[in-house]
PDB file of N, CA and C in Angstrom:
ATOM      1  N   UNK A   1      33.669  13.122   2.390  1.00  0.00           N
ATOM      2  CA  UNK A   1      33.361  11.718   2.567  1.00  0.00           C
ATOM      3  C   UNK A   1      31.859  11.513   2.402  1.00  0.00           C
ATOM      4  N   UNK A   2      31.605  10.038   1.573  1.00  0.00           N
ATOM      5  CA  UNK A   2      30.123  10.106   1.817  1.00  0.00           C
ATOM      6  C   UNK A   2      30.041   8.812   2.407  1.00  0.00           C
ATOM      7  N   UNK A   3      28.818   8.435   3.428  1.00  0.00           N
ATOM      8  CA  UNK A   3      29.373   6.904   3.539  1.00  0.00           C
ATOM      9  C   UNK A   3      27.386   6.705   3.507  1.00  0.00           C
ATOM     10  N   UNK A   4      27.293   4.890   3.683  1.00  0.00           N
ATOM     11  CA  UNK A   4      26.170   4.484   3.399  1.00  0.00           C
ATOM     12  C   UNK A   4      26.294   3.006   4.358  1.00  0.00           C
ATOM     13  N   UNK A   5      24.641   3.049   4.427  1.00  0.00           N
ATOM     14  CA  UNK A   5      24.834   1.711   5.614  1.00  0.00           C
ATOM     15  C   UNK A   5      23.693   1.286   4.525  1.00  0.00           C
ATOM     16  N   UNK A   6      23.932  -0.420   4.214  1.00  0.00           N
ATOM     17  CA  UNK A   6      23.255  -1.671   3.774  1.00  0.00           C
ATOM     18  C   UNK A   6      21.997  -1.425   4.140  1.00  0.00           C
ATOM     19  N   UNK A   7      21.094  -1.214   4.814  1.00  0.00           N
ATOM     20  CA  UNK A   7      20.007  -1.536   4.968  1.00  0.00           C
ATOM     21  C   UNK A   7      18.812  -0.277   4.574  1.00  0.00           C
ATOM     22  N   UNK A   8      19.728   0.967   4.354  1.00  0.00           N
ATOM     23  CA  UNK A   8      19.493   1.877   3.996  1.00  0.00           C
ATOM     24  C   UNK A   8      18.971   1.951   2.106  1.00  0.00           C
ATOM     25  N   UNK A   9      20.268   1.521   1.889  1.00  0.00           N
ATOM     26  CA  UNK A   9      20.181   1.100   0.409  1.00  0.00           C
ATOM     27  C   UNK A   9      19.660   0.047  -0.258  1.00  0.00           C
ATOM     28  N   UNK A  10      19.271  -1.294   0.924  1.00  0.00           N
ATOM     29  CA  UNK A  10      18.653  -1.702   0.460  1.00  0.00           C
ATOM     30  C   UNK A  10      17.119  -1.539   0.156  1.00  0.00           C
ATOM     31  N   UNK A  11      16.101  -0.648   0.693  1.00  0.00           N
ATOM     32  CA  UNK A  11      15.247   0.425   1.191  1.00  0.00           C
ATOM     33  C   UNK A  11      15.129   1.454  -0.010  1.00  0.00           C
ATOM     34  N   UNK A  12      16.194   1.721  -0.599  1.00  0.00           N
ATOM     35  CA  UNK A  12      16.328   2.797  -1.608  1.00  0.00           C
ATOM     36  C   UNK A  12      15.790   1.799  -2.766  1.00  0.00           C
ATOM     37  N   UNK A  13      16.608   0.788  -2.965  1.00  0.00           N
ATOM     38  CA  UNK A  13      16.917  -0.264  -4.054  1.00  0.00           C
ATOM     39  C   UNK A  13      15.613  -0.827  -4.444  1.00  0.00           C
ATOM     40  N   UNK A  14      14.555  -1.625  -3.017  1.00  0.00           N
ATOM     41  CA  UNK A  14      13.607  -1.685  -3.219  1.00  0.00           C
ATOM     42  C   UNK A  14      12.510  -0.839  -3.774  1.00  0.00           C
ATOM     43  N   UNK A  15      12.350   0.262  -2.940  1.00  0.00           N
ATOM     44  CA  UNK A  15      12.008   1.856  -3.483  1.00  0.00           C
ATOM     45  C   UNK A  15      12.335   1.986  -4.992  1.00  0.00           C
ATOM     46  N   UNK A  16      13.258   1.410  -5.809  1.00  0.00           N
ATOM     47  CA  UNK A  16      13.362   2.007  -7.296  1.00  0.00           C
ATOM     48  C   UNK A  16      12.836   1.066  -8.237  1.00  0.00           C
ATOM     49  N   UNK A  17      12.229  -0.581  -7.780  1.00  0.00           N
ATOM     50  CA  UNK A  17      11.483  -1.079  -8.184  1.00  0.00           C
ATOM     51  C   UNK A  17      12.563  -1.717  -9.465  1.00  0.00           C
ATOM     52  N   UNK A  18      13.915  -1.563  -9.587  1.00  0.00           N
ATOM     53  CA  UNK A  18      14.712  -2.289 -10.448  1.00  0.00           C
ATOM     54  C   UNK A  18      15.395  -3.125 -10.211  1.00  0.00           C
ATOM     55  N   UNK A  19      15.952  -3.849 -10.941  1.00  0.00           N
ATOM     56  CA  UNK A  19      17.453  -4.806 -10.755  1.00  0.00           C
ATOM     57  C   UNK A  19      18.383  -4.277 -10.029  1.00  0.00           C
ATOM     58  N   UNK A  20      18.843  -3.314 -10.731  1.00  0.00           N
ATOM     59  CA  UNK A  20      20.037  -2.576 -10.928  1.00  0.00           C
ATOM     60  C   UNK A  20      19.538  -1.057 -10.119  1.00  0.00           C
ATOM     61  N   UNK A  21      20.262  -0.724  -9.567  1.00  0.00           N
ATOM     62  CA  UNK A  21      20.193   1.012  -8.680  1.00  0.00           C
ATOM     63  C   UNK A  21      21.690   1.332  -7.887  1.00  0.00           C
ATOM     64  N   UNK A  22      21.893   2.296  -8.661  1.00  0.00           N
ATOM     65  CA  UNK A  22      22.812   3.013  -9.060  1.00  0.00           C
ATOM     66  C   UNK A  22      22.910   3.740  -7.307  1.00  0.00           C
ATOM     67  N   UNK A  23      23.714   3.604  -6.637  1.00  0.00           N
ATOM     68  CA  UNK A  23      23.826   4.815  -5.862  1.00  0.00           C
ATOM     69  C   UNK A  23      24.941   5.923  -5.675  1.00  0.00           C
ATOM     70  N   UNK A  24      26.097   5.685  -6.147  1.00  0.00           N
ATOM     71  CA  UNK A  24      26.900   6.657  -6.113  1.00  0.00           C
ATOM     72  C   UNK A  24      27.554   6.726  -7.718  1.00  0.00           C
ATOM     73  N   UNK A  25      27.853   8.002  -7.704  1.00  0.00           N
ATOM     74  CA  UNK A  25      28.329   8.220  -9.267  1.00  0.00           C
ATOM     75  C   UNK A  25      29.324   9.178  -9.144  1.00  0.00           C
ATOM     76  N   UNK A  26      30.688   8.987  -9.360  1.00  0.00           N
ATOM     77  CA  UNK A  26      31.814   9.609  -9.690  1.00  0.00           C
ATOM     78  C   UNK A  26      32.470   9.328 -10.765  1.00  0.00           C
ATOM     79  N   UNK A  27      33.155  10.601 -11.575  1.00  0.00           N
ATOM     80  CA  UNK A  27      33.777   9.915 -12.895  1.00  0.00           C
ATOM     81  C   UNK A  27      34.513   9.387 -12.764  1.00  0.00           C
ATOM     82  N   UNK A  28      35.255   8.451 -11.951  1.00  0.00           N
ATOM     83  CA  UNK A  28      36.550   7.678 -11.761  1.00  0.00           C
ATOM     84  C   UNK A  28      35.270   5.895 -11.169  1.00  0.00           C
ATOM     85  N   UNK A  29      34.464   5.886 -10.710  1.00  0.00           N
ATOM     86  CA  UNK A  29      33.723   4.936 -10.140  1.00  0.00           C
ATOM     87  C   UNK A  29      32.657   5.174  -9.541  1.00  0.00           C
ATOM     88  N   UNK A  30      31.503   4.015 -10.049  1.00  0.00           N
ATOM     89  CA  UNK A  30      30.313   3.774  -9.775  1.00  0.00           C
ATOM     90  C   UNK A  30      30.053   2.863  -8.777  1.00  0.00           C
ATOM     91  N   UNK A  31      28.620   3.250  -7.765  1.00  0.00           N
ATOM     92  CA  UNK A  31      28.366   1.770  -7.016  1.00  0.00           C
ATOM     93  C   UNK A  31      27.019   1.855  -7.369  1.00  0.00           C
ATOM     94  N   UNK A  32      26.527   0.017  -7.471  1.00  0.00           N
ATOM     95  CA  UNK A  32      25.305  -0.438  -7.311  1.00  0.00           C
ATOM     96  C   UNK A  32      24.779  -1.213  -6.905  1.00  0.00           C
ATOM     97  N   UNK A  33      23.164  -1.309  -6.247  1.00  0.00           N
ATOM     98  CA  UNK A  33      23.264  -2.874  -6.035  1.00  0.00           C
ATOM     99  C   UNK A  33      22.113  -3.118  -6.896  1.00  0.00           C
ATOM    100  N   UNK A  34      22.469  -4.512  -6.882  1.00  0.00           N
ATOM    101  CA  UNK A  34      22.019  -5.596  -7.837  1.00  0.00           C
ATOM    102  C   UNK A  34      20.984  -6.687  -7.198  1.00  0.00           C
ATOM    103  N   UNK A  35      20.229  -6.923  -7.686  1.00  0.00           N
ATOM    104  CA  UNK A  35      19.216  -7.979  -7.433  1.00  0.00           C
ATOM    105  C   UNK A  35      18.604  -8.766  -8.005  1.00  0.00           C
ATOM    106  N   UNK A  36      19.269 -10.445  -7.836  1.00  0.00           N
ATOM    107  CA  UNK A  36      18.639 -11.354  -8.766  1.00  0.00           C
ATOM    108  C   UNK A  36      17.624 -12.248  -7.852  1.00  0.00           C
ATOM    109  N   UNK A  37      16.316 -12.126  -7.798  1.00  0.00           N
ATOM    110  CA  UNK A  37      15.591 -13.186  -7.460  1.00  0.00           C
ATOM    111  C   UNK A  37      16.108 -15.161  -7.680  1.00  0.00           C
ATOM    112  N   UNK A  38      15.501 -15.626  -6.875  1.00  0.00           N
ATOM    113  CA  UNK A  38      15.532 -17.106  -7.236  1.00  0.00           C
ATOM    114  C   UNK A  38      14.835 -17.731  -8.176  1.00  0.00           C
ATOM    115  N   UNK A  39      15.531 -18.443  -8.708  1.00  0.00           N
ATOM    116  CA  UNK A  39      14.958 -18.956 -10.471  1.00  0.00           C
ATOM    117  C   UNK A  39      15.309 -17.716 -11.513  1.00  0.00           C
ATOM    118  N   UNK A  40      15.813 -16.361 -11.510  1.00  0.00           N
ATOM    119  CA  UNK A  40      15.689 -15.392 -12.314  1.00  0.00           C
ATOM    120  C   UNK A  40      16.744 -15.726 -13.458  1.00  0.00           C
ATOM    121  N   UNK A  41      16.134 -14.895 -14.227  1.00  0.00           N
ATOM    122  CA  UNK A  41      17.617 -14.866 -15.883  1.00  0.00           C
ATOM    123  C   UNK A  41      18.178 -13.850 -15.420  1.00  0.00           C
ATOM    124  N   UNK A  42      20.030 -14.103 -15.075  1.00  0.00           N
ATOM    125  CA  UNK A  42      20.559 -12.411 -15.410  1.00  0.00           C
ATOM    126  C   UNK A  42      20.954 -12.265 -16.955  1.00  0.00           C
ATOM    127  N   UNK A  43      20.498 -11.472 -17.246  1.00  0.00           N
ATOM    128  CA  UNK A  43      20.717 -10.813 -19.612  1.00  0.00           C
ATOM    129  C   UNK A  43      21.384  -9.590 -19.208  1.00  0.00           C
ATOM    130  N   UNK A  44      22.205  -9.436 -18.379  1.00  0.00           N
ATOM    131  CA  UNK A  44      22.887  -8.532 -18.766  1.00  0.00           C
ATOM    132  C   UNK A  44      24.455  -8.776 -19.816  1.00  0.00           C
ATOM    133  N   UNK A  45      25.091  -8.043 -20.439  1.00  0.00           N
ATOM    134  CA  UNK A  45      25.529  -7.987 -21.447  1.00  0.00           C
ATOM    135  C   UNK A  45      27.054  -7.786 -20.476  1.00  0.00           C
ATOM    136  N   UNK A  46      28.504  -7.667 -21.838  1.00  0.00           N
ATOM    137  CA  UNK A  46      29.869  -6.897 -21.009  1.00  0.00           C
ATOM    138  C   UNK A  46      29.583  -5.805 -20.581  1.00  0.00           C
ATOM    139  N   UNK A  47      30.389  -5.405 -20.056  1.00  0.00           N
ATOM    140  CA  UNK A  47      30.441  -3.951 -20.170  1.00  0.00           C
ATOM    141  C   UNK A  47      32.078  -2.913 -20.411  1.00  0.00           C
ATOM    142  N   UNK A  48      32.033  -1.863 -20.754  1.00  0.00           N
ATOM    143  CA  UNK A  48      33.033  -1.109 -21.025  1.00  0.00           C
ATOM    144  C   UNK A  48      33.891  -0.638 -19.845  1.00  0.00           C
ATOM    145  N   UNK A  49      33.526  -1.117 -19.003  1.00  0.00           N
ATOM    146  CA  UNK A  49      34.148  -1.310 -17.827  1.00  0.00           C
ATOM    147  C   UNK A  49      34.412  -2.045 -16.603  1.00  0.00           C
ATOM    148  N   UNK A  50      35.653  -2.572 -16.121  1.00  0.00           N
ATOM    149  CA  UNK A  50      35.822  -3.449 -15.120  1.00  0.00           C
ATOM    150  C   UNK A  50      34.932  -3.002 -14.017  1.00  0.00           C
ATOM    151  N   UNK A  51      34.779  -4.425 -13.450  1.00  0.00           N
ATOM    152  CA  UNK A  51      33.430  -4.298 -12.441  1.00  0.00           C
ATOM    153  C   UNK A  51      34.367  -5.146 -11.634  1.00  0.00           C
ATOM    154  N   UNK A  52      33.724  -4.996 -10.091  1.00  0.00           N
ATOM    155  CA  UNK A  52      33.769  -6.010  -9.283  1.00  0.00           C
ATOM    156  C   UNK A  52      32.664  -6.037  -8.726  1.00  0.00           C
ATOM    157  N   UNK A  53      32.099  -7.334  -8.200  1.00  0.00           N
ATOM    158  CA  UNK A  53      30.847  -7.897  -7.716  1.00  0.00           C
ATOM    159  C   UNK A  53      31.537  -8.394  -5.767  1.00  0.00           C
ATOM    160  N   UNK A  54      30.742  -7.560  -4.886  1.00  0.00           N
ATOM    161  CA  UNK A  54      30.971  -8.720  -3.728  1.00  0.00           C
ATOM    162  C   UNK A  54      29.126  -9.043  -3.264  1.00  0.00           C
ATOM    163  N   UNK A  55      29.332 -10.145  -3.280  1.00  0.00           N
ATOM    164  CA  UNK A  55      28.121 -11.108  -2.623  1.00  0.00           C
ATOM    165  C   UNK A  55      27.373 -10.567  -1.480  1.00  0.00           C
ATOM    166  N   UNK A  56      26.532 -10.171  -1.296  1.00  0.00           N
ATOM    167  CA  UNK A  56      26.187  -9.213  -0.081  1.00  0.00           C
ATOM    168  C   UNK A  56      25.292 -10.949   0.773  1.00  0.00           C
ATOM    169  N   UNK A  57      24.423 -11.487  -0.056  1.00  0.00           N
ATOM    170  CA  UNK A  57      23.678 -12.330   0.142  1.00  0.00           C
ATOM    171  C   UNK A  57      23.467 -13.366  -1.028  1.00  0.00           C
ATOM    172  N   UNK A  58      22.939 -14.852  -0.452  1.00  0.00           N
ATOM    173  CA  UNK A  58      22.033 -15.468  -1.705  1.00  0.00           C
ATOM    174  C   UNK A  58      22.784 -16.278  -2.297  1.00  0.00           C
ATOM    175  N   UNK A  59      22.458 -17.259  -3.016  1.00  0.00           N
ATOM    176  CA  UNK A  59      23.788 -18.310  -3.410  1.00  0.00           C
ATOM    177  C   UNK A  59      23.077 -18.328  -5.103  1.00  0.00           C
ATOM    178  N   UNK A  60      24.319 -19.001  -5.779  1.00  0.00           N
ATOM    179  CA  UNK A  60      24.286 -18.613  -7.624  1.00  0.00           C
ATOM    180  C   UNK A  60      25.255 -19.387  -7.857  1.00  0.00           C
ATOM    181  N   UNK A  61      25.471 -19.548  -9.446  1.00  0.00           N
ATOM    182  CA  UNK A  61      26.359 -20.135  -9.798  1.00  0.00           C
ATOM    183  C   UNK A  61      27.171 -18.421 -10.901  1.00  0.00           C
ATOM    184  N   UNK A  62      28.298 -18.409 -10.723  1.00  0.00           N
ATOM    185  CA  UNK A  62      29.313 -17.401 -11.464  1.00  0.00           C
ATOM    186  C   UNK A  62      29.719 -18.013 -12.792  1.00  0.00           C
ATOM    187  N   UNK A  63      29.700 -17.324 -14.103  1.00  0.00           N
ATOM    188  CA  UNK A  63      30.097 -17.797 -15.107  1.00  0.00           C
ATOM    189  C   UNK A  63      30.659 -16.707 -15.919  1.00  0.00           C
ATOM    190  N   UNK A  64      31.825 -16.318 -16.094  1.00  0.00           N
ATOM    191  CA  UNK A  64      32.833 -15.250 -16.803  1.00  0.00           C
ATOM    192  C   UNK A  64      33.919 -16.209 -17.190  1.00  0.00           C
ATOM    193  N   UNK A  65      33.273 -15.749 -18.754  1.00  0.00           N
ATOM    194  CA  UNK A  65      34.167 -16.245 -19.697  1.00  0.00           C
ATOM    195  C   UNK A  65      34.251 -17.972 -20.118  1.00  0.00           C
ATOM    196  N   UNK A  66      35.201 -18.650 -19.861  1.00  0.00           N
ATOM    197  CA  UNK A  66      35.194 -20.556 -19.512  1.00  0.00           C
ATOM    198  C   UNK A  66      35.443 -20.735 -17.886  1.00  0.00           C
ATOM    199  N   UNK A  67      35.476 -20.143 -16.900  1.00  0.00           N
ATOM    200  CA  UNK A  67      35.366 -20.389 -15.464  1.00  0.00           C
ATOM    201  C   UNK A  67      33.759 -20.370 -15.058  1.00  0.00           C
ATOM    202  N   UNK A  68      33.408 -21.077 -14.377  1.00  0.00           N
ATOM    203  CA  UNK A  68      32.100 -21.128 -13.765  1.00  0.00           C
ATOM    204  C   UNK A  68      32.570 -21.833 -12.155  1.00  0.00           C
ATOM    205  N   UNK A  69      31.907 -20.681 -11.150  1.00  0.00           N
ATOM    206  CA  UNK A  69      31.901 -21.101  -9.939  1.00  0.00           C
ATOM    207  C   UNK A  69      30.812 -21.017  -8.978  1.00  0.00           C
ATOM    208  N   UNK A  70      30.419 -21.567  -8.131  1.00  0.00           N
ATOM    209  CA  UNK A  70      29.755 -21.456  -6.946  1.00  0.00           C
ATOM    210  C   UNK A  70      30.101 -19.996  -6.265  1.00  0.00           C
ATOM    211  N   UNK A  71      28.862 -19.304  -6.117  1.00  0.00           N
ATOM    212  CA  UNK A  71      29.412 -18.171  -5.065  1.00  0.00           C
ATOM    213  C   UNK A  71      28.150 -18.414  -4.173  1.00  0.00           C
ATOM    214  N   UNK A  72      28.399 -17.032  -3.345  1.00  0.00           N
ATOM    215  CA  UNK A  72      27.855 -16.540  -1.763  1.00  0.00           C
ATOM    216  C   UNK A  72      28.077 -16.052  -1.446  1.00  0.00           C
ATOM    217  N   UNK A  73      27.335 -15.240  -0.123  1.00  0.00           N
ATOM    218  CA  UNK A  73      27.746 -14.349   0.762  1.00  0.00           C
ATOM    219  C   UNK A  73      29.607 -14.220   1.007  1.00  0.00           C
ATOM    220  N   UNK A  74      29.797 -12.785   1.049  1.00  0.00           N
ATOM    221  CA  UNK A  74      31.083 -12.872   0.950  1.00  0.00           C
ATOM    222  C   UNK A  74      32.376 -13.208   0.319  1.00  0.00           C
ATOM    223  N   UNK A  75      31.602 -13.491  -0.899  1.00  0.00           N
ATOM    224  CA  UNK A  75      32.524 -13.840  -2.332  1.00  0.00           C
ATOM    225  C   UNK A  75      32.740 -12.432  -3.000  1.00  0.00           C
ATOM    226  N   UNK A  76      33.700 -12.533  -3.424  1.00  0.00           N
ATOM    227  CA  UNK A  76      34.111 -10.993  -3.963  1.00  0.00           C
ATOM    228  C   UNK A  76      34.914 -11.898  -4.915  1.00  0.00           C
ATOM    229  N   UNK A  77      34.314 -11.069  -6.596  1.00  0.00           N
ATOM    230  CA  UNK A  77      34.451 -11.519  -8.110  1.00  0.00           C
ATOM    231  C   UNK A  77      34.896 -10.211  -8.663  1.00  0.00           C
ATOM    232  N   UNK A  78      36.063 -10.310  -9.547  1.00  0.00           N
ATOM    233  CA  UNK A  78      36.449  -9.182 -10.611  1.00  0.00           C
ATOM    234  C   UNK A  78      36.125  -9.868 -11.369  1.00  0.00           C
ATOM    235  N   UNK A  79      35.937  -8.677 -12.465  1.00  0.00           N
ATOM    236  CA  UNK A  79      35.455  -8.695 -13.997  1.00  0.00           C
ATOM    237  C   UNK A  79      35.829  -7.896 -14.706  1.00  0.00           C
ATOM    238  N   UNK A  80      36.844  -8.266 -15.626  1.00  0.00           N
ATOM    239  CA  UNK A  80      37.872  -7.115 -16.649  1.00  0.00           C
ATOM    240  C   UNK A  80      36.374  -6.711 -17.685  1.00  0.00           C
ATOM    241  N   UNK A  81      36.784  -5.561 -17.737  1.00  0.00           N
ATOM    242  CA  UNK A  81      35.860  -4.722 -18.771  1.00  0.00           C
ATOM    243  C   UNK A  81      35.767  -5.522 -20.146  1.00  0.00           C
ATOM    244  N   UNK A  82      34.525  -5.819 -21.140  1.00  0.00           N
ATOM    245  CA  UNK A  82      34.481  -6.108 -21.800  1.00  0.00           C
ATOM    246  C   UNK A  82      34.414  -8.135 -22.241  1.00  0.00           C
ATOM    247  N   UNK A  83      34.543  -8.373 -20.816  1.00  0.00           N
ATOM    248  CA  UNK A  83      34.460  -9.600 -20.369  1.00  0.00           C
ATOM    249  C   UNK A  83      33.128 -10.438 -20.611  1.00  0.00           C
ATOM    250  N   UNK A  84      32.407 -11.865 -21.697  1.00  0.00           N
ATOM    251  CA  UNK A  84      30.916 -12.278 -20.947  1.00  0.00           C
ATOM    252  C   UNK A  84      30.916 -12.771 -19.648  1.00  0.00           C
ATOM    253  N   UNK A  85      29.903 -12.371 -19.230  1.00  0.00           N
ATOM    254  CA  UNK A  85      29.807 -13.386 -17.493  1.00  0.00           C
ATOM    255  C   UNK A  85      28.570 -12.789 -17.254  1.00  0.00           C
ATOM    256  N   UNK A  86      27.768 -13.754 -16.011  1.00  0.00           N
ATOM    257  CA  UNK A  86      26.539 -13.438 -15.528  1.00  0.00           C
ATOM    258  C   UNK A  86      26.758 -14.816 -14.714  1.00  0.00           C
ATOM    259  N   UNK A  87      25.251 -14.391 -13.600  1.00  0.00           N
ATOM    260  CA  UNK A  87      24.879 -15.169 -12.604  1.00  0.00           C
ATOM    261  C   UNK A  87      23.969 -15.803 -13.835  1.00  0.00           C
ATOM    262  N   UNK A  88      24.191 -17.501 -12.857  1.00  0.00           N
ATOM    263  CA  UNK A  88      22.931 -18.592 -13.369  1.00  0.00           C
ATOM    264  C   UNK A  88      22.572 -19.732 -12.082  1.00  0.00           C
ATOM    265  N   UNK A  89      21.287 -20.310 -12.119  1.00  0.00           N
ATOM    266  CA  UNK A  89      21.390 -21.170 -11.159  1.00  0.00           C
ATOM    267  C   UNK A  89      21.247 -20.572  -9.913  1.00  0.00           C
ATOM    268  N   UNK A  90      20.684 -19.617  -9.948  1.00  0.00           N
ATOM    269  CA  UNK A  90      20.739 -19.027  -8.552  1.00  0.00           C
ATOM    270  C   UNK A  90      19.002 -19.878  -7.570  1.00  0.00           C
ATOM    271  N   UNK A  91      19.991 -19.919  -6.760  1.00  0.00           N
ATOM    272  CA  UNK A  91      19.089 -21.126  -5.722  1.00  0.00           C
ATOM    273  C   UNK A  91      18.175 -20.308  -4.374  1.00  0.00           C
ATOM    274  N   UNK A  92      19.021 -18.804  -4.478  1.00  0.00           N
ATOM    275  CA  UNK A  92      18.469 -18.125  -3.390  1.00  0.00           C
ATOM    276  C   UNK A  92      19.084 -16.626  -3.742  1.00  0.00           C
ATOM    277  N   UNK A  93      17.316 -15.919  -3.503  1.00  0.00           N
ATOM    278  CA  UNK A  93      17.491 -14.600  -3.777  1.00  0.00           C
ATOM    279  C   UNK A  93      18.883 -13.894  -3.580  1.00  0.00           C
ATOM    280  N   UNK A  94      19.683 -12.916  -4.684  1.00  0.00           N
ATOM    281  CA  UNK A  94      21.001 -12.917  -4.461  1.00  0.00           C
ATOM    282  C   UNK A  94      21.431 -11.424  -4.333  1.00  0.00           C
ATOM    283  N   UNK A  95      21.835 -10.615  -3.396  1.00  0.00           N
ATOM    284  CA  UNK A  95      21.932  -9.429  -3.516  1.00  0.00           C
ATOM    285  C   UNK A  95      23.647  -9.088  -3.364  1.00  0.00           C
ATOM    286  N   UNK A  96      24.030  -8.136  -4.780  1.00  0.00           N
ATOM    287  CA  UNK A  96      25.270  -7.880  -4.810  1.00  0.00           C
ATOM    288  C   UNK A  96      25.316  -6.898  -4.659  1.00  0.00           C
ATOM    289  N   UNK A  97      26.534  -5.841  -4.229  1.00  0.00           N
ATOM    290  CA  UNK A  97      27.148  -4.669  -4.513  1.00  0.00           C
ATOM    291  C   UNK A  97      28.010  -4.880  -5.364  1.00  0.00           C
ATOM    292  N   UNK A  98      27.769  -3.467  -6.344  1.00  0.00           N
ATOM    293  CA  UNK A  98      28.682  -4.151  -7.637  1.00  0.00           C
ATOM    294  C   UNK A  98      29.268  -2.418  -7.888  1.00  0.00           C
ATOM    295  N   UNK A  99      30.612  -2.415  -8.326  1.00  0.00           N
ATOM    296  CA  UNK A  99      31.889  -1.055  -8.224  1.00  0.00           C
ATOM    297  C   UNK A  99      32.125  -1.232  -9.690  1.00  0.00           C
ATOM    298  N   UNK A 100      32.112   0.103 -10.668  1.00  0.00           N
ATOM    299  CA  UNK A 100      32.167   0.048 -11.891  1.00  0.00           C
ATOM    300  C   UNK A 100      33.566   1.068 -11.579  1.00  0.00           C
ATOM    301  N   UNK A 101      34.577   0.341 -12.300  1.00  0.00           N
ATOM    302  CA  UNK A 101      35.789   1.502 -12.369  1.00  0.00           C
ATOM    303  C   UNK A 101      35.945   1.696 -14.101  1.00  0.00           C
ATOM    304  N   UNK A 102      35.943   2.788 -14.396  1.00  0.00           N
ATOM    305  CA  UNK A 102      35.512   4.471 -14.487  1.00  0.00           C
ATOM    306  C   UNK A 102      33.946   4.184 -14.449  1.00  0.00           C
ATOM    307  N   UNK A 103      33.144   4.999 -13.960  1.00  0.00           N
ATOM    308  CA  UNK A 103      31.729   4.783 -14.036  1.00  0.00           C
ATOM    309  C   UNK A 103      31.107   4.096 -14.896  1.00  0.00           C
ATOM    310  N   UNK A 104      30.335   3.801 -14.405  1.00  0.00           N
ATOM    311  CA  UNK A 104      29.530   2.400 -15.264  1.00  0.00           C
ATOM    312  C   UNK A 104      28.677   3.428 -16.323  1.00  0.00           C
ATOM    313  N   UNK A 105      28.992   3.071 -17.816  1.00  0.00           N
ATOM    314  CA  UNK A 105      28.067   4.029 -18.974  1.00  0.00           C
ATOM    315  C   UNK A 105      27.139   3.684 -19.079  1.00  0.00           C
ATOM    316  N   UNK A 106      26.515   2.689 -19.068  1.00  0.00           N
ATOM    317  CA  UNK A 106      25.434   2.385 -19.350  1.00  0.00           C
ATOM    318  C   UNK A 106      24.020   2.521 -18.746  1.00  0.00           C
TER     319      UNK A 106
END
């Protein structure tokens, strides 16, 4: 078992000075968290693998595919592999945990 507490990783996350930080990596699934500032562009692209996003913090607007929604804390979003979507409109710094099933390649 490995386990991880939020505030830990968020500490790491800051520490790696990126968006995106990767913390666990198995070939069946990835975790990361994610960080979009307020006012920020997310440019990230599909990917080759289904993701799910849950809302750790921070409010945004969700846009995959022709659905666009309001999220937040405690919103939990799938995303079929190969899918467009990204955060826009984000009104307040937004921090996700995001699960890549089979590991995220990129």
């Amino acid at each position: 078992m490995i386990a991880f507490a939020l505030p830990a990783l968020l500490e790491r996350h800051a520490a790696a000075g990126e968006r995106y930080h990767e913390f666990l990596r198995h070939p069946s699934l990835s975790l990361g968290l994610y960080v979009l500032p307020a006012g920020s562009e997310d440019a990230q692209s599909p990917h080759a693998e289904d993701e799910v996003y849950l809302v750790v913090s921070g409010q945004a607007r969700f846009r995959c595919g022709t659905e666009d929604r309001q999220v937040g804390p405690n919103d939990l979003l799938f995303v079929e592999a190969h899918a467009e979507h990204r955060f826009h409109a984000i009104a307040e710094d937004l921090t996700l945990l995001v699960f890549f099933a089979p590991a995220h390649s990129g």
